[in-house]
Protein backbone atom coordinates (compact mmCIF):
# COMPACT_ATOMS: atom_id res chain seq x y z
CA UNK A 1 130.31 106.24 104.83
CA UNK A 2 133.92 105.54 105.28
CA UNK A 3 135.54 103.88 108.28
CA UNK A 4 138.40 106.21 109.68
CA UNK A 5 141.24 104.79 111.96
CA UNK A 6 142.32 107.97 114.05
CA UNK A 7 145.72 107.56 115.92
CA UNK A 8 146.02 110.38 118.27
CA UNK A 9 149.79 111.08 119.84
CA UNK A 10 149.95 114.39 121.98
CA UNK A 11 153.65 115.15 122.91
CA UNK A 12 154.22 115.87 126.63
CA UNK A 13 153.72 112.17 127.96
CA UNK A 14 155.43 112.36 131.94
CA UNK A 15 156.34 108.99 132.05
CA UNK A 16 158.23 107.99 129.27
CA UNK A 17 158.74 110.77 127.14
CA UNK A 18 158.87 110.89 123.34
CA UNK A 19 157.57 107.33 123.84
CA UNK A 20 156.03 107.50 120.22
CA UNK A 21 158.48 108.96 118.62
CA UNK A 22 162.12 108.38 119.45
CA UNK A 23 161.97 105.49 121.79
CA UNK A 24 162.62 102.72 118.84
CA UNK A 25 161.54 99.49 119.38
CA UNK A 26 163.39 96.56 116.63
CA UNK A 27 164.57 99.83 114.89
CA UNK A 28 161.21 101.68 114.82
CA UNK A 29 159.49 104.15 116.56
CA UNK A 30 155.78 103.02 118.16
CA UNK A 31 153.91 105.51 116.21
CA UNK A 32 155.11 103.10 113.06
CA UNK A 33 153.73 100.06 114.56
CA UNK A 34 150.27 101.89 115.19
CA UNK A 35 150.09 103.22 111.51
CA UNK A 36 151.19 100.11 109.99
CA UNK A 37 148.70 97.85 111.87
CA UNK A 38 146.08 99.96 110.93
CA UNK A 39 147.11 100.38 107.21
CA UNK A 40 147.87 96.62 106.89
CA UNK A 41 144.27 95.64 108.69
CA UNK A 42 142.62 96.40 105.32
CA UNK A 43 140.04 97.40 107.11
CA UNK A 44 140.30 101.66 107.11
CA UNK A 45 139.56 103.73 104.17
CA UNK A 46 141.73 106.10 105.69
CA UNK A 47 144.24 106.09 108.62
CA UNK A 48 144.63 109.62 110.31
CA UNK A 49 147.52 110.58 112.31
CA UNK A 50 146.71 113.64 114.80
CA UNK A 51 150.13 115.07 116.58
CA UNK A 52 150.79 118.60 117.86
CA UNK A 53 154.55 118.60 116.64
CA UNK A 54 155.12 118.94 112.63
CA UNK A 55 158.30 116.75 112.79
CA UNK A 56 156.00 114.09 114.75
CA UNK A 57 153.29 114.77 112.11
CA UNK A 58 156.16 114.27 109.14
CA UNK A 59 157.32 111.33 110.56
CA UNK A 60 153.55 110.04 110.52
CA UNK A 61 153.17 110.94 106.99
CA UNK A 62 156.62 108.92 106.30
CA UNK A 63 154.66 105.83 107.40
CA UNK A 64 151.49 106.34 105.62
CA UNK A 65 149.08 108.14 107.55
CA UNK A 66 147.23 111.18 106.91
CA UNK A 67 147.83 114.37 109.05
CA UNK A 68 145.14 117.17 108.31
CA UNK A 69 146.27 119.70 110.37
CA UNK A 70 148.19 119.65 113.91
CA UNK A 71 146.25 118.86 117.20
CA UNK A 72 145.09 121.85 119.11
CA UNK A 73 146.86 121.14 122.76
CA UNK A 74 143.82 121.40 125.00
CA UNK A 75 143.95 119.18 128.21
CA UNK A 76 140.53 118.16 127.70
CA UNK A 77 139.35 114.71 128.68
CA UNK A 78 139.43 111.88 125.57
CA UNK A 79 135.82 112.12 125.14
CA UNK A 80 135.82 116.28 124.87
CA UNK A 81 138.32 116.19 122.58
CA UNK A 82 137.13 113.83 120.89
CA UNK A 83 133.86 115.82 119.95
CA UNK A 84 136.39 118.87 119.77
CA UNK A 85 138.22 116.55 116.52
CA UNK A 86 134.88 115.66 114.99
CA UNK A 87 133.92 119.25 114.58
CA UNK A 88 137.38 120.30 113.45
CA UNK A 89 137.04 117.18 110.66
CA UNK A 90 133.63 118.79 109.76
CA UNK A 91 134.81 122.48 109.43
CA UNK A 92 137.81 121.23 106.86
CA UNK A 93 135.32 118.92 105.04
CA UNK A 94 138.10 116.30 105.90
């Protein structure tokens, strides 16, 4: 069994938008700081990146993490989508 870190980053936030991605913080954007933590923990076989944007899902990949395919935009709740992700991981033997 492997232990997965999944860092999911849906574009559209209302409040501060392209937080993850373009607001830099000490030169970076916060989807680097999330990636990196989770890489430099030691602790995740894999760290998977789930965006909706390809240039989000590039700049992911420029990082370190892993980007299967694009997030489906759905407006579910966290925990629907959730289950939504784990059969979308099962269907691409990811």
């Amino acid at each position: 069994m492997s232990v997965v870190a999944l860092i999911p980053a849906q574009s559209g936030s209302e409040r501060v938008r392209d937080k993850n991605t373009y607001r830099l913080l000490a030169g970076r954007p916060l989807l680097a700081y999330a990636i990196r933590s989770a890489i430099d923990s030691g602790i995740y076989e894999r760290v998977v990146f789930l965006t909706d944007l390809e240039d989000v899902a590039e700049k992911a990949r420029g990082y370190g993490a892993e980007t299967p395919f694009l997030r489906k935009r759905t407006g579910l709740p966290d925990f629907e989508w959730l289950s939504w992700l784990m059969g979308r991981l099962a269907e691409t033997g990811y």
